[in-house]
PDB file of N, CA and C in Angstrom:
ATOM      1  N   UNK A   1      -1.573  62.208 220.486  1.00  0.00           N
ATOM      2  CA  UNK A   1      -0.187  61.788 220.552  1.00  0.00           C
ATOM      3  C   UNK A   1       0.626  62.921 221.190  1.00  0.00           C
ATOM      4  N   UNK A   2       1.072  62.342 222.150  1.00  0.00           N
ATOM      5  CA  UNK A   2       2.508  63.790 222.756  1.00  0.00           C
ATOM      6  C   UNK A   2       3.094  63.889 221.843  1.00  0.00           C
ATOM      7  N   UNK A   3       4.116  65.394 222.176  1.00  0.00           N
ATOM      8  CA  UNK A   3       5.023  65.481 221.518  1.00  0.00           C
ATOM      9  C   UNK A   3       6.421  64.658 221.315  1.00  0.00           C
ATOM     10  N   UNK A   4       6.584  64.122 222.312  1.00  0.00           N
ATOM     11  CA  UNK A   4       8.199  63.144 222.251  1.00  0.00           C
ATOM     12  C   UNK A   4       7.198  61.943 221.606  1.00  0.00           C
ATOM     13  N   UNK A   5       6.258  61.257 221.638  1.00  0.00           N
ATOM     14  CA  UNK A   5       5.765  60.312 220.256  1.00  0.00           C
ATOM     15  C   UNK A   5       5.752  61.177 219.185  1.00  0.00           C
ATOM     16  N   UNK A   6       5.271  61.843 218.693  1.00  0.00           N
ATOM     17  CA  UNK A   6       5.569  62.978 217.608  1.00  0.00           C
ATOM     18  C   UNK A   6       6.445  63.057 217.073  1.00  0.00           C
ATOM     19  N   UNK A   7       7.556  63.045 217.836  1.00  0.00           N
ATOM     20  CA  UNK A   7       9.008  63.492 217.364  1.00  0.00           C
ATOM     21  C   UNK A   7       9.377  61.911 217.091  1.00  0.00           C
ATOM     22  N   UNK A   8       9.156  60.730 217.897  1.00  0.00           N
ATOM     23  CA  UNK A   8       9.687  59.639 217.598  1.00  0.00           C
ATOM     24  C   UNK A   8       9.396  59.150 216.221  1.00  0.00           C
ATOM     25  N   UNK A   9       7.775  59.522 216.096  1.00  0.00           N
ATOM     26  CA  UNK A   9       7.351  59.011 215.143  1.00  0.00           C
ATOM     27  C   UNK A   9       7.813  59.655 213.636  1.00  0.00           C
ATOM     28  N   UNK A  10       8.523  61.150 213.855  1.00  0.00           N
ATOM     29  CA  UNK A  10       9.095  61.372 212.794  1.00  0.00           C
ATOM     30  C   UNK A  10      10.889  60.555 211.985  1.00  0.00           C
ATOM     31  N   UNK A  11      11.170  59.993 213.432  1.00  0.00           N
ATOM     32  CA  UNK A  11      12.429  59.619 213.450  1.00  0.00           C
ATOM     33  C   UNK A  11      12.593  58.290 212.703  1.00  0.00           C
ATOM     34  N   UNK A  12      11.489  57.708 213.241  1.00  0.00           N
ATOM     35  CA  UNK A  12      10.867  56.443 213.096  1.00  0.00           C
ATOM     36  C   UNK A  12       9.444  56.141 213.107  1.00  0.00           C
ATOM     37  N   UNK A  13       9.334  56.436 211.354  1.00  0.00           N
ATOM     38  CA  UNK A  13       7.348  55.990 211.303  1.00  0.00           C
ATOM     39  C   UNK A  13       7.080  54.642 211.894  1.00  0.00           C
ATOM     40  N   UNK A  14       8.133  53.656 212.087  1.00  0.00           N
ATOM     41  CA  UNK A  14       7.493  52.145 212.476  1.00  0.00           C
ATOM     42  C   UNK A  14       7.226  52.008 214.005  1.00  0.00           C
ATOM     43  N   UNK A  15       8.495  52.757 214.394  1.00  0.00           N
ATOM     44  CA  UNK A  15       8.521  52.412 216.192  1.00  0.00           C
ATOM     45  C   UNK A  15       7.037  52.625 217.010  1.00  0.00           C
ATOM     46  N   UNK A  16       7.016  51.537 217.509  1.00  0.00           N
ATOM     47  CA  UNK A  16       5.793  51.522 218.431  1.00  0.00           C
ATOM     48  C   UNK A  16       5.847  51.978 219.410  1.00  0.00           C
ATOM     49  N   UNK A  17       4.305  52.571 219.901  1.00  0.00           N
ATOM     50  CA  UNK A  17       4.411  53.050 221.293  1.00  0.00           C
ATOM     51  C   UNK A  17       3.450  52.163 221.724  1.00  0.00           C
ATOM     52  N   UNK A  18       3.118  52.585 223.752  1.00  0.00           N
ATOM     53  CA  UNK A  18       2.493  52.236 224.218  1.00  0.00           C
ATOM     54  C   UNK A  18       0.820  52.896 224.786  1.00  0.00           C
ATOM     55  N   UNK A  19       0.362  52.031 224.104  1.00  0.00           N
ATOM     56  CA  UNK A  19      -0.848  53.358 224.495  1.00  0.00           C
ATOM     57  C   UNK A  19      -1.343  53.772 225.735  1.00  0.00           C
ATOM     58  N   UNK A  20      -1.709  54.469 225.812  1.00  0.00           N
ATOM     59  CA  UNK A  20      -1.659  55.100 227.617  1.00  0.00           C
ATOM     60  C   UNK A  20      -0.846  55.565 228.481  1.00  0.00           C
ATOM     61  N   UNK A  21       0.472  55.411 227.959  1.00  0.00           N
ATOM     62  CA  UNK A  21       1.751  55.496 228.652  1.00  0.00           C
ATOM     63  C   UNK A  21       2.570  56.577 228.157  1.00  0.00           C
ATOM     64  N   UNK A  22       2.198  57.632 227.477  1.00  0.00           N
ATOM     65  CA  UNK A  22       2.713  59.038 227.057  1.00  0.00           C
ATOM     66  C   UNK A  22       3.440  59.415 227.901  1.00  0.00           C
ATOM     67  N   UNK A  23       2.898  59.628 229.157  1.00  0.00           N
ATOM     68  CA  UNK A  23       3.857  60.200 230.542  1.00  0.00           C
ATOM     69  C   UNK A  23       4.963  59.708 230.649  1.00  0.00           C
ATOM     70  N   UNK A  24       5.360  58.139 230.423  1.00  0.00           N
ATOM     71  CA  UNK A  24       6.186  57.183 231.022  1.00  0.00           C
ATOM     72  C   UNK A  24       7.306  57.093 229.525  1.00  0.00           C
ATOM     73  N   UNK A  25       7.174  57.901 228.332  1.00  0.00           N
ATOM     74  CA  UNK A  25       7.985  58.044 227.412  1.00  0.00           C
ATOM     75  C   UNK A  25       8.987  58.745 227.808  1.00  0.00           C
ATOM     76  N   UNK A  26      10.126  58.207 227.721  1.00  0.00           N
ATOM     77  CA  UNK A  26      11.070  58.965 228.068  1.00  0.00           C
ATOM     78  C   UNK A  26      12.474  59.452 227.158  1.00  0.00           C
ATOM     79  N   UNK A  27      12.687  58.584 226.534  1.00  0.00           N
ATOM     80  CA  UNK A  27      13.125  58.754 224.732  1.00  0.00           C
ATOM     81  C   UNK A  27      13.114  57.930 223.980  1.00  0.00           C
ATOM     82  N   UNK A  28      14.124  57.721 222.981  1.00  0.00           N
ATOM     83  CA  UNK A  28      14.547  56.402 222.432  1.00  0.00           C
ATOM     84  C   UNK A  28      16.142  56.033 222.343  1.00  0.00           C
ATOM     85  N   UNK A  29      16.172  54.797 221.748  1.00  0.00           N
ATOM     86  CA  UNK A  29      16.826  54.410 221.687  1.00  0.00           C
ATOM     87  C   UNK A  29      17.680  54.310 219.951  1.00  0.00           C
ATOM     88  N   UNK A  30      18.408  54.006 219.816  1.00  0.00           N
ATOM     89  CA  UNK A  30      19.020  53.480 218.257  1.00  0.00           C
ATOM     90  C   UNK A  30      20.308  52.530 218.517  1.00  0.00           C
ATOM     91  N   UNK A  31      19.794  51.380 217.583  1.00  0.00           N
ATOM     92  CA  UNK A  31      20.665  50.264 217.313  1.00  0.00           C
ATOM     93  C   UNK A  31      21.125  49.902 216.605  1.00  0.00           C
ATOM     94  N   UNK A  32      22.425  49.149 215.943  1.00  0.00           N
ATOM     95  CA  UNK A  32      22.454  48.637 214.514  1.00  0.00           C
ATOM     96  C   UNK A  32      22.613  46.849 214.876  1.00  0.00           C
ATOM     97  N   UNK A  33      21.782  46.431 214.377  1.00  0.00           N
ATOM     98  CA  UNK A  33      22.504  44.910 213.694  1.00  0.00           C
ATOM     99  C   UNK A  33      22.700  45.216 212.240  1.00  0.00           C
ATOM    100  N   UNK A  34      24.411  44.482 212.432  1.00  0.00           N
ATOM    101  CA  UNK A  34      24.477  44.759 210.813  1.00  0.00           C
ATOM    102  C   UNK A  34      24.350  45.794 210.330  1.00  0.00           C
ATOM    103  N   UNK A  35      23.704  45.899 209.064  1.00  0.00           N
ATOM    104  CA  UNK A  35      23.380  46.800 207.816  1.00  0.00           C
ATOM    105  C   UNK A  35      22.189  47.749 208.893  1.00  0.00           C
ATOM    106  N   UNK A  36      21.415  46.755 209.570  1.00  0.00           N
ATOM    107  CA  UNK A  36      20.030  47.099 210.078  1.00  0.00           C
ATOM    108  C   UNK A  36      19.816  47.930 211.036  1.00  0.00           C
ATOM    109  N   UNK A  37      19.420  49.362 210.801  1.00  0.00           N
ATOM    110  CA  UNK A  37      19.406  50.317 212.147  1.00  0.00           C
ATOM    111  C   UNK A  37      17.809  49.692 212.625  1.00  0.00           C
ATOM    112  N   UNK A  38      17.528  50.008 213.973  1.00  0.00           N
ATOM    113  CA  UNK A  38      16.486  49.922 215.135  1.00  0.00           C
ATOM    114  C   UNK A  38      16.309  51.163 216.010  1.00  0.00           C
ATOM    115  N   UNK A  39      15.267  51.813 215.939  1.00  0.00           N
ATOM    116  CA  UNK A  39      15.158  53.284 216.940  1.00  0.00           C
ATOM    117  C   UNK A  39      13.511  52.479 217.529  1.00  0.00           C
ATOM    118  N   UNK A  40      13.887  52.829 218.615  1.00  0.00           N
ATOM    119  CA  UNK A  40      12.731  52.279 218.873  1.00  0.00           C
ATOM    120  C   UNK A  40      12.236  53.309 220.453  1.00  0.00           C
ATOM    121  N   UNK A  41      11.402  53.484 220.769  1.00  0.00           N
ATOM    122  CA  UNK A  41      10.575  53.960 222.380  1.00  0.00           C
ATOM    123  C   UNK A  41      11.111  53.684 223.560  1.00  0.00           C
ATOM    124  N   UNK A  42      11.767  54.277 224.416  1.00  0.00           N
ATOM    125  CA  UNK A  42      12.130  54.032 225.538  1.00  0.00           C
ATOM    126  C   UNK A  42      11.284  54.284 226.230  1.00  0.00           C
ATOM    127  N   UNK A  43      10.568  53.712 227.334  1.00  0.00           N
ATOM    128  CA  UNK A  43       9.700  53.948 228.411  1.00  0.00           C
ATOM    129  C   UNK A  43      10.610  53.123 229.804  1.00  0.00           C
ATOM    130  N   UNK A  44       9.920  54.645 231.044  1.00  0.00           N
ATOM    131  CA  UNK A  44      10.775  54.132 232.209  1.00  0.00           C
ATOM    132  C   UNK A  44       9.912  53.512 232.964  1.00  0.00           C
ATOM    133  N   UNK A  45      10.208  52.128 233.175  1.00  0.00           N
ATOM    134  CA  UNK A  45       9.211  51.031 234.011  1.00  0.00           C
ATOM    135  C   UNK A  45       8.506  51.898 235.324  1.00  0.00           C
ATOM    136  N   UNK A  46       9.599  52.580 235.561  1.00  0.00           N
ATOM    137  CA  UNK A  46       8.488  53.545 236.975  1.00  0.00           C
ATOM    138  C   UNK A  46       7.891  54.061 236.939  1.00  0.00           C
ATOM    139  N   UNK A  47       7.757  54.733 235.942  1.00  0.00           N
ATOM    140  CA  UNK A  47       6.612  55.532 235.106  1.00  0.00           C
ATOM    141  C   UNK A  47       5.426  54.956 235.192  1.00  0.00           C
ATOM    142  N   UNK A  48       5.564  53.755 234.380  1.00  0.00           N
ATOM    143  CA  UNK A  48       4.773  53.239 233.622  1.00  0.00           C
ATOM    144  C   UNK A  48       3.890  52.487 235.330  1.00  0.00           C
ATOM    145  N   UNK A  49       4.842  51.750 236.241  1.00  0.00           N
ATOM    146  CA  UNK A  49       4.052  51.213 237.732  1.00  0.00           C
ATOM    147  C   UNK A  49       3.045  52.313 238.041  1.00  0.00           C
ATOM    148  N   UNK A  50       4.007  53.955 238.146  1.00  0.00           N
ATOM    149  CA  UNK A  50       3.061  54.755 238.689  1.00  0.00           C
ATOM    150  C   UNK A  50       1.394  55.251 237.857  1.00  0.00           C
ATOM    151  N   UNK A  51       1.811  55.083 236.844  1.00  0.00           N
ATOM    152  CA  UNK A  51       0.392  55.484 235.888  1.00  0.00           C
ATOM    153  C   UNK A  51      -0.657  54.392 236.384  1.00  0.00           C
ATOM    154  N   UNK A  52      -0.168  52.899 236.140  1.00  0.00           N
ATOM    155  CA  UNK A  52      -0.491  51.975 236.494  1.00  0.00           C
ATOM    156  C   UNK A  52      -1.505  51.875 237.904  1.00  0.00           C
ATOM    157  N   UNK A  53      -0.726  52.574 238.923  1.00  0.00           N
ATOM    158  CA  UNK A  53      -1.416  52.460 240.566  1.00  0.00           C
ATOM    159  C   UNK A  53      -2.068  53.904 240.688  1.00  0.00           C
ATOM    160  N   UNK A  54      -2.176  54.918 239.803  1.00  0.00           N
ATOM    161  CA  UNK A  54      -3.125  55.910 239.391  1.00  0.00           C
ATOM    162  C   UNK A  54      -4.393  55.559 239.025  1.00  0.00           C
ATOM    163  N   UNK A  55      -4.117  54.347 238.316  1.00  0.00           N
ATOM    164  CA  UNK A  55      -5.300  53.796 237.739  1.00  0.00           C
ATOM    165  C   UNK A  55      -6.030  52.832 238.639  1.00  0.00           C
ATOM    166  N   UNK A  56      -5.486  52.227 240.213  1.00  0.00           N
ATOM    167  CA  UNK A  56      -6.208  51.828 241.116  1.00  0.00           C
ATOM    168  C   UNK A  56      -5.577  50.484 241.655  1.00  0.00           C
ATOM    169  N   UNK A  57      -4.415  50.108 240.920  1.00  0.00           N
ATOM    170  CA  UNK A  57      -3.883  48.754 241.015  1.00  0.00           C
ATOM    171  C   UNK A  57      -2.624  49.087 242.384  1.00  0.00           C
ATOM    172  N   UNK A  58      -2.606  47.786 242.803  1.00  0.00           N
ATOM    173  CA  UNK A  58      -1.843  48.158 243.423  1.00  0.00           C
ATOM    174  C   UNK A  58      -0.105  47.812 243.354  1.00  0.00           C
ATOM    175  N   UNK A  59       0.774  48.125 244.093  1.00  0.00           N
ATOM    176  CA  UNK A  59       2.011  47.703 243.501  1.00  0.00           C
ATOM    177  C   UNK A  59       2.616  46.634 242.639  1.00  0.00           C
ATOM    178  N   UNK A  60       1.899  45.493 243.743  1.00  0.00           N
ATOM    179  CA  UNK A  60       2.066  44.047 243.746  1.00  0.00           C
ATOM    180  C   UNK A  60       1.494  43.707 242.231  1.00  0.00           C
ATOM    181  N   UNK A  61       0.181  44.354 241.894  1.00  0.00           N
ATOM    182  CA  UNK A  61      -0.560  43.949 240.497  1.00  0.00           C
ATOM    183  C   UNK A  61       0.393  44.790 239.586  1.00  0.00           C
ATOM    184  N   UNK A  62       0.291  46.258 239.435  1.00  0.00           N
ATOM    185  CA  UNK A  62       1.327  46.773 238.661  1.00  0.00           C
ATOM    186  C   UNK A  62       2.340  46.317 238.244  1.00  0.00           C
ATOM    187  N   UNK A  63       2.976  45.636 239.041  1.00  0.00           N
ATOM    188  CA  UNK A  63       4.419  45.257 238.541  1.00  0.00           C
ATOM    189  C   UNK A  63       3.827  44.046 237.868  1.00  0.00           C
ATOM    190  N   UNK A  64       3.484  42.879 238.160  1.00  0.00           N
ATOM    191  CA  UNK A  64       2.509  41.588 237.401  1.00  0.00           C
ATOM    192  C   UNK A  64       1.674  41.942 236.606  1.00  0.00           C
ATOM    193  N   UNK A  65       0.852  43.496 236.431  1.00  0.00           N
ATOM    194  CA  UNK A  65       0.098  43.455 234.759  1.00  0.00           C
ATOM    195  C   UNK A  65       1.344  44.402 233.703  1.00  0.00           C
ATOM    196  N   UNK A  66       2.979  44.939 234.287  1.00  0.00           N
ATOM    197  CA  UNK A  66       3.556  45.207 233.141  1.00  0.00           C
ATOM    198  C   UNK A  66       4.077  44.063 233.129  1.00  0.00           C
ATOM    199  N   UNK A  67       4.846  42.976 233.761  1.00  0.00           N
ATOM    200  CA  UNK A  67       5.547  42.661 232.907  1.00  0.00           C
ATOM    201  C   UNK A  67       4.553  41.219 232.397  1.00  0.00           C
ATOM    202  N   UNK A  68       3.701  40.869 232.327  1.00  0.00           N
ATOM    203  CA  UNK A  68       3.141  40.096 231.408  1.00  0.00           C
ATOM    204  C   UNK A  68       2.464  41.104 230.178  1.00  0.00           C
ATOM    205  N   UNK A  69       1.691  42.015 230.556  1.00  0.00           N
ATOM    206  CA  UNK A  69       1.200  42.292 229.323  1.00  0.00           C
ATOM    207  C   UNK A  69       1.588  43.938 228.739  1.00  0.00           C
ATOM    208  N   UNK A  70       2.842  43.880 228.996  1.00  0.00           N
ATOM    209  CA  UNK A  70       3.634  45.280 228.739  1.00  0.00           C
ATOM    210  C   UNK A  70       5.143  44.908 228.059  1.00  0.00           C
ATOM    211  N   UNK A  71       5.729  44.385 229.141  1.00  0.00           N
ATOM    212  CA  UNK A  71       6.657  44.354 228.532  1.00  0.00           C
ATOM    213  C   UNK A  71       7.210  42.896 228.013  1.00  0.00           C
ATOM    214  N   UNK A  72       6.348  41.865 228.374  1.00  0.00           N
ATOM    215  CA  UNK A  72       6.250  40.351 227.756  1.00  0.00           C
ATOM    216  C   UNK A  72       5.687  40.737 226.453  1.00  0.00           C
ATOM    217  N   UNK A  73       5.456  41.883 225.869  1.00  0.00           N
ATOM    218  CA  UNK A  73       4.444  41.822 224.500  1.00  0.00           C
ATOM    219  C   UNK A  73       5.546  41.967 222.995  1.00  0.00           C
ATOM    220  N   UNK A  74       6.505  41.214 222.823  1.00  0.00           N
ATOM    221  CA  UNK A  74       7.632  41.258 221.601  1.00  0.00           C
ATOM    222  C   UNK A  74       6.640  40.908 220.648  1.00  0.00           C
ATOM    223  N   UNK A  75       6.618  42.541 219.536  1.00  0.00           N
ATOM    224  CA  UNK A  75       6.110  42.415 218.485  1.00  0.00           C
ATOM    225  C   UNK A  75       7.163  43.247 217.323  1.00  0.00           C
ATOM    226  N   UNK A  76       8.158  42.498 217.444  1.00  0.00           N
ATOM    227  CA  UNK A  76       9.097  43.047 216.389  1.00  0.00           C
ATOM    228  C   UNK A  76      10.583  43.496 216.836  1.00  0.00           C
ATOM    229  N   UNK A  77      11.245  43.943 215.410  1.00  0.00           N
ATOM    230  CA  UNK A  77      12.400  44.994 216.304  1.00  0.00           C
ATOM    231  C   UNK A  77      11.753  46.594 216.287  1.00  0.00           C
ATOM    232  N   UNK A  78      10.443  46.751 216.252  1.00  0.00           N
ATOM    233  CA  UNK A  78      10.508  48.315 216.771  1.00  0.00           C
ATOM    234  C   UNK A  78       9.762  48.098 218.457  1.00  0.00           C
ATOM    235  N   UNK A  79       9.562  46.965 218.711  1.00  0.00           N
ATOM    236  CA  UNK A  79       8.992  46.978 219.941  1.00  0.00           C
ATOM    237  C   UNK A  79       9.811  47.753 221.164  1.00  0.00           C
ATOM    238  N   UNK A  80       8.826  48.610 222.031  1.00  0.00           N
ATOM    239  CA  UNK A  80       9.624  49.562 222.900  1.00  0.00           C
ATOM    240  C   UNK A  80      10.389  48.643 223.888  1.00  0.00           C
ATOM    241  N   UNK A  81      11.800  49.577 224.693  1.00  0.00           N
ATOM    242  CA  UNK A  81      12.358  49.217 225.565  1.00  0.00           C
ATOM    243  C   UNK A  81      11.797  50.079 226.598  1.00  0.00           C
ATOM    244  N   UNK A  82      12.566  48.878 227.597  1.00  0.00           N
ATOM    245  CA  UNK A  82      11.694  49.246 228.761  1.00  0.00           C
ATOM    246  C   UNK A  82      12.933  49.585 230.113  1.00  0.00           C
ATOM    247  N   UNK A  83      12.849  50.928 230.788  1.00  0.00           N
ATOM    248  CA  UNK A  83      14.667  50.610 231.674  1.00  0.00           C
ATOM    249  C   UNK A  83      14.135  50.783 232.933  1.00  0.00           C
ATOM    250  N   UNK A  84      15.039  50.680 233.438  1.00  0.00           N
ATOM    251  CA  UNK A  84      15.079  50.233 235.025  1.00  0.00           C
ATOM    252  C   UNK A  84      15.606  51.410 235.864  1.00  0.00           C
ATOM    253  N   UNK A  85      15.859  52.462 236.214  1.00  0.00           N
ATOM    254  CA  UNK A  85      16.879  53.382 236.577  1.00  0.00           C
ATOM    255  C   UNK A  85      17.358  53.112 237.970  1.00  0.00           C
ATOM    256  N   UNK A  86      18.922  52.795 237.741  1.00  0.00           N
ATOM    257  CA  UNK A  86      19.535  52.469 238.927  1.00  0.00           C
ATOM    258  C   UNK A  86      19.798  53.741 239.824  1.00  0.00           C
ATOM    259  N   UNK A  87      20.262  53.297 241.010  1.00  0.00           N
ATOM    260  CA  UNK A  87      19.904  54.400 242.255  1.00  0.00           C
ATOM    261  C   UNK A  87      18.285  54.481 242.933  1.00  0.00           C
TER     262      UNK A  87
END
């Protein structure tokens, strides 16, 4: 486990990460509904393409294996966010 999962995971024992994607952690987040706080994993989608086409895929697939089986994967409210960085 990196250290920024490390640290998340002290912040928040529930928040999920992504496995393989340490590099592409970039912080978190915190929310309230209600009464209900949410801290959850921020990962930056570019990150996550480039690890992705490291691994042999190419753009076109990268972007089609995160967002079906990355960031289509809602398993809760600690499930990670995922950002976009404009510019």
């Amino acid at each position: 486990m990196c250290e920024k999962a490390e640290h998340l995971a002290e912040l928040e024992p529930e928040a999920l990460t992504v496995d393989g994607f340490d590099d592409a952690l970039v912080g978190w987040s915190d929310s309230w509904t209600g009464h209900d706080r949410s801290i959850r994993a921020v990962y930056s989608v570019e990150k996550i393409l480039h690890i992705l086409q490291e691994k042999g895929m190419s753009r076109e697939d990268a972007e089609e294996y995160f967002e079906f089986n990355i960031a289509g994967a809602y398993v809760g409210k600690h499930t990670p966010v995922f950002i976009r960085e404009l510019g």
